[in-house]
PDB file of N, CA and C in Angstrom:
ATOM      1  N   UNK A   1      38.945-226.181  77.595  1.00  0.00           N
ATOM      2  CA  UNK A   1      39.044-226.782  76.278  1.00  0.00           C
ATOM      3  C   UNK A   1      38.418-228.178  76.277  1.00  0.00           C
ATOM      4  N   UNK A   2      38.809-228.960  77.151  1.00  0.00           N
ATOM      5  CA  UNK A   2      38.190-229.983  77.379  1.00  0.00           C
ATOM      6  C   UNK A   2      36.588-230.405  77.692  1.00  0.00           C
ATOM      7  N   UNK A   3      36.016-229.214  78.311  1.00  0.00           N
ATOM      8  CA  UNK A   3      34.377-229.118  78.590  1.00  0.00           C
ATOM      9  C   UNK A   3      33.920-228.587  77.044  1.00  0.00           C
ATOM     10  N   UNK A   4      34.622-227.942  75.889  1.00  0.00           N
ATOM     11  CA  UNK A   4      34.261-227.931  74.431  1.00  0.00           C
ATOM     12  C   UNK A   4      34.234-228.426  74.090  1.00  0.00           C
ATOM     13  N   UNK A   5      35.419-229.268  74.051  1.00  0.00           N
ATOM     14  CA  UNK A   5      34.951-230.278  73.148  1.00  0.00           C
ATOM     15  C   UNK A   5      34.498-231.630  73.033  1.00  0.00           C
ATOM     16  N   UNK A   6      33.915-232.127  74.813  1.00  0.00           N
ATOM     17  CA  UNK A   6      33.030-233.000  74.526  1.00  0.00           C
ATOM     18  C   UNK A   6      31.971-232.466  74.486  1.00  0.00           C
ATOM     19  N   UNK A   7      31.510-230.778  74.653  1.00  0.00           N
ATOM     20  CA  UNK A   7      30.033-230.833  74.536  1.00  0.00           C
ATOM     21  C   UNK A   7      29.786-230.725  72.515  1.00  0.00           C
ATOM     22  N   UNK A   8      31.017-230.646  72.404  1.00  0.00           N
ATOM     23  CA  UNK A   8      30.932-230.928  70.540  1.00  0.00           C
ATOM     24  C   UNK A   8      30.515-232.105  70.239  1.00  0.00           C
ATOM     25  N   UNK A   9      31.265-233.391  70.868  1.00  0.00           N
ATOM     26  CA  UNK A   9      30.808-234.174  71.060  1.00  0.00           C
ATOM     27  C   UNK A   9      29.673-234.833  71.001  1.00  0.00           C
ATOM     28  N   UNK A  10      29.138-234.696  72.053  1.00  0.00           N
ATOM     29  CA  UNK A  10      27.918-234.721  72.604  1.00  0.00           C
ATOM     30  C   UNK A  10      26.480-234.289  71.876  1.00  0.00           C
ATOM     31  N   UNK A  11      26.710-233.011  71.141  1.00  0.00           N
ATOM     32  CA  UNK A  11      26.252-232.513  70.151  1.00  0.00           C
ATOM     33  C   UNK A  11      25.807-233.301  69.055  1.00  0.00           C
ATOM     34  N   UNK A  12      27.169-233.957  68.562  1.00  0.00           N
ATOM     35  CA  UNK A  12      27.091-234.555  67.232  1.00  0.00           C
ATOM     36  C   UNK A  12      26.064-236.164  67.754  1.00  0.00           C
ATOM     37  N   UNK A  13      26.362-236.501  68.489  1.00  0.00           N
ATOM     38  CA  UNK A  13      25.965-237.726  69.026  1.00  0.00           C
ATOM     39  C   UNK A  13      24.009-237.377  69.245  1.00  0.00           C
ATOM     40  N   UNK A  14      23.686-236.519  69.524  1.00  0.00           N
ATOM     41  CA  UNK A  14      22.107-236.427  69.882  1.00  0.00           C
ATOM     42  C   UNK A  14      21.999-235.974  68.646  1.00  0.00           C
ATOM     43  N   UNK A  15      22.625-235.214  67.646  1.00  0.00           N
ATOM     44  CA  UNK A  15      22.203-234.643  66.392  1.00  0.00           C
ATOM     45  C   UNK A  15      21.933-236.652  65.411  1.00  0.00           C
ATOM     46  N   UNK A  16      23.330-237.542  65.544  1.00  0.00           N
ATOM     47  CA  UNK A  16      22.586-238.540  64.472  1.00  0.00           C
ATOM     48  C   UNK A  16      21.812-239.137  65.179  1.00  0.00           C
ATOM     49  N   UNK A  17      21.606-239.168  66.644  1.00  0.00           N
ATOM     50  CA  UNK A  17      20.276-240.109  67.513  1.00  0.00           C
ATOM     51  C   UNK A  17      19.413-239.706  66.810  1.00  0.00           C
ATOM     52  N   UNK A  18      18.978-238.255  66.745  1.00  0.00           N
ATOM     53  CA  UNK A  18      17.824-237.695  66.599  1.00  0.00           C
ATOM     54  C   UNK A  18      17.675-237.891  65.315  1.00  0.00           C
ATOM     55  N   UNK A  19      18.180-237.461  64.205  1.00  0.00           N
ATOM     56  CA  UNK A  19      18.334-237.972  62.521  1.00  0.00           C
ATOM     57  C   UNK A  19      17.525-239.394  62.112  1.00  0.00           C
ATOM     58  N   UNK A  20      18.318-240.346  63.057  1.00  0.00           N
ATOM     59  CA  UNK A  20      18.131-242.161  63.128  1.00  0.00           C
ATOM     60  C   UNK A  20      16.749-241.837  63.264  1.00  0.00           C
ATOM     61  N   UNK A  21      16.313-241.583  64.638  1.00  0.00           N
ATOM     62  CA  UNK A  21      15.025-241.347  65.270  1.00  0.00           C
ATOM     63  C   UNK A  21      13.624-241.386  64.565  1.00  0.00           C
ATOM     64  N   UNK A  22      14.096-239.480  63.943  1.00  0.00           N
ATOM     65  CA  UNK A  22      12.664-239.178  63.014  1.00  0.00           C
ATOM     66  C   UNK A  22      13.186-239.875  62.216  1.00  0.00           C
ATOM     67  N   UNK A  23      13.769-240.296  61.098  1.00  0.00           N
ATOM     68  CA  UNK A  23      13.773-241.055  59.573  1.00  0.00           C
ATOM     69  C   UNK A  23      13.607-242.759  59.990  1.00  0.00           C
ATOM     70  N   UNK A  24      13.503-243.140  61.226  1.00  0.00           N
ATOM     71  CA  UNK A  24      12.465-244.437  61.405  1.00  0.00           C
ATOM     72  C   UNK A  24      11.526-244.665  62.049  1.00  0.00           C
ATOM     73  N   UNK A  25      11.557-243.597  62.789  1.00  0.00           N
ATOM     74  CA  UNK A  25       9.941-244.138  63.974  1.00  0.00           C
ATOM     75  C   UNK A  25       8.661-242.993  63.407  1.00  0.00           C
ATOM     76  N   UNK A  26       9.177-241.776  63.566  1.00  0.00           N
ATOM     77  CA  UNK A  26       7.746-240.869  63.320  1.00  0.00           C
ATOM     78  C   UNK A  26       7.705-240.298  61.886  1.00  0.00           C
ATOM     79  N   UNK A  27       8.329-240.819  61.210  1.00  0.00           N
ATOM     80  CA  UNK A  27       7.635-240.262  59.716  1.00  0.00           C
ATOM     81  C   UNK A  27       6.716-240.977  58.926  1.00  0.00           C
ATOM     82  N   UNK A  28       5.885-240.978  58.616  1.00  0.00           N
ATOM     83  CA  UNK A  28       4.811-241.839  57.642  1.00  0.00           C
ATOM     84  C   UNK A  28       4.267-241.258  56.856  1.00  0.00           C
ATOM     85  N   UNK A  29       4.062-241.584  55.255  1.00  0.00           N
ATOM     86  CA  UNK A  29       3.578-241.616  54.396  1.00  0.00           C
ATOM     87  C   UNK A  29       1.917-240.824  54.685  1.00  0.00           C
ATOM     88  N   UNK A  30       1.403-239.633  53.779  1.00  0.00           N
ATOM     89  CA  UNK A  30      -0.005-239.240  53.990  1.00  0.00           C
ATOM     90  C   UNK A  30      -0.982-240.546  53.900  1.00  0.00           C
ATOM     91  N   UNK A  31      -1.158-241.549  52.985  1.00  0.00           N
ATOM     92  CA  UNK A  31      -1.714-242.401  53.029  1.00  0.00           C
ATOM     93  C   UNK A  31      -1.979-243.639  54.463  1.00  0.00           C
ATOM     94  N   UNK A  32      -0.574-243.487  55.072  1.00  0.00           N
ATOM     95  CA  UNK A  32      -0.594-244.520  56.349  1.00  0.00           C
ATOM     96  C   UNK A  32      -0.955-243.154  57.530  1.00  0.00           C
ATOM     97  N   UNK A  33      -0.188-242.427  57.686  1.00  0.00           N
ATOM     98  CA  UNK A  33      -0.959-241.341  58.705  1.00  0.00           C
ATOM     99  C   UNK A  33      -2.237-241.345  58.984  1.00  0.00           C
ATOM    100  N   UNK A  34      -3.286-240.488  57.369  1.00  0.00           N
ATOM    101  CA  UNK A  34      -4.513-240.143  57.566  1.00  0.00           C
ATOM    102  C   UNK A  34      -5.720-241.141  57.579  1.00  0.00           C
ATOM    103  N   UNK A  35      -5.366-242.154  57.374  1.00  0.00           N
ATOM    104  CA  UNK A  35      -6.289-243.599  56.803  1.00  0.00           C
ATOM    105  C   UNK A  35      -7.424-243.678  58.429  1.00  0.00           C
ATOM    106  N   UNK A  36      -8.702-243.015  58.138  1.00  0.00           N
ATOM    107  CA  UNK A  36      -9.803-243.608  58.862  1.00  0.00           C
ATOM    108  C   UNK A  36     -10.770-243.798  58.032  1.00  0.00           C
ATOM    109  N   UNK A  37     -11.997-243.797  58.698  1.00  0.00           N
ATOM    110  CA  UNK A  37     -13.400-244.237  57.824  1.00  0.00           C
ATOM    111  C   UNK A  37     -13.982-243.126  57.061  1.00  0.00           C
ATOM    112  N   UNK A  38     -13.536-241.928  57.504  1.00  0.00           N
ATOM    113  CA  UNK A  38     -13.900-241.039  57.133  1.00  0.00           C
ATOM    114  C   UNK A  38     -13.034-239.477  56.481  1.00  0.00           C
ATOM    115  N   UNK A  39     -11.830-239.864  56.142  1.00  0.00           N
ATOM    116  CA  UNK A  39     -10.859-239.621  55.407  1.00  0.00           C
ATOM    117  C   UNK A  39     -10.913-240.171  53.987  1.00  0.00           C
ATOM    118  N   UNK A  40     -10.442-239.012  52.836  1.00  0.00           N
ATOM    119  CA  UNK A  40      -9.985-239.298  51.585  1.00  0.00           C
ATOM    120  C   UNK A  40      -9.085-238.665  51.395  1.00  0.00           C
ATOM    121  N   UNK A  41      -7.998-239.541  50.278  1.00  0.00           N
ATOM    122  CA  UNK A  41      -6.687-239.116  49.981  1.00  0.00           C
ATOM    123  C   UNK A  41      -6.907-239.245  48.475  1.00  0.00           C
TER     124      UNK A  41
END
């Protein structure tokens, strides 16, 4: 019972890391993503 429910735990804890994660580091806007010299948006 005890190995359940910290891997519940544990679970929930990498589920909002990961949430935090993508919704501040790797999501960007098509405009900031695709922007080279030879790109149109």
């Amino acid at each position: 019972m005890k190995a359940m429910l910290s891997g519940i735990v544990v679970a929930i804890i990498v589920a909002i890391g990961a949430a935090y994660v993508l919704d501040t580091e790797f999501q960007r806007t098509a405009a900031v993503a695709f922007t080279t010299t030879g790109a149109r948006i």
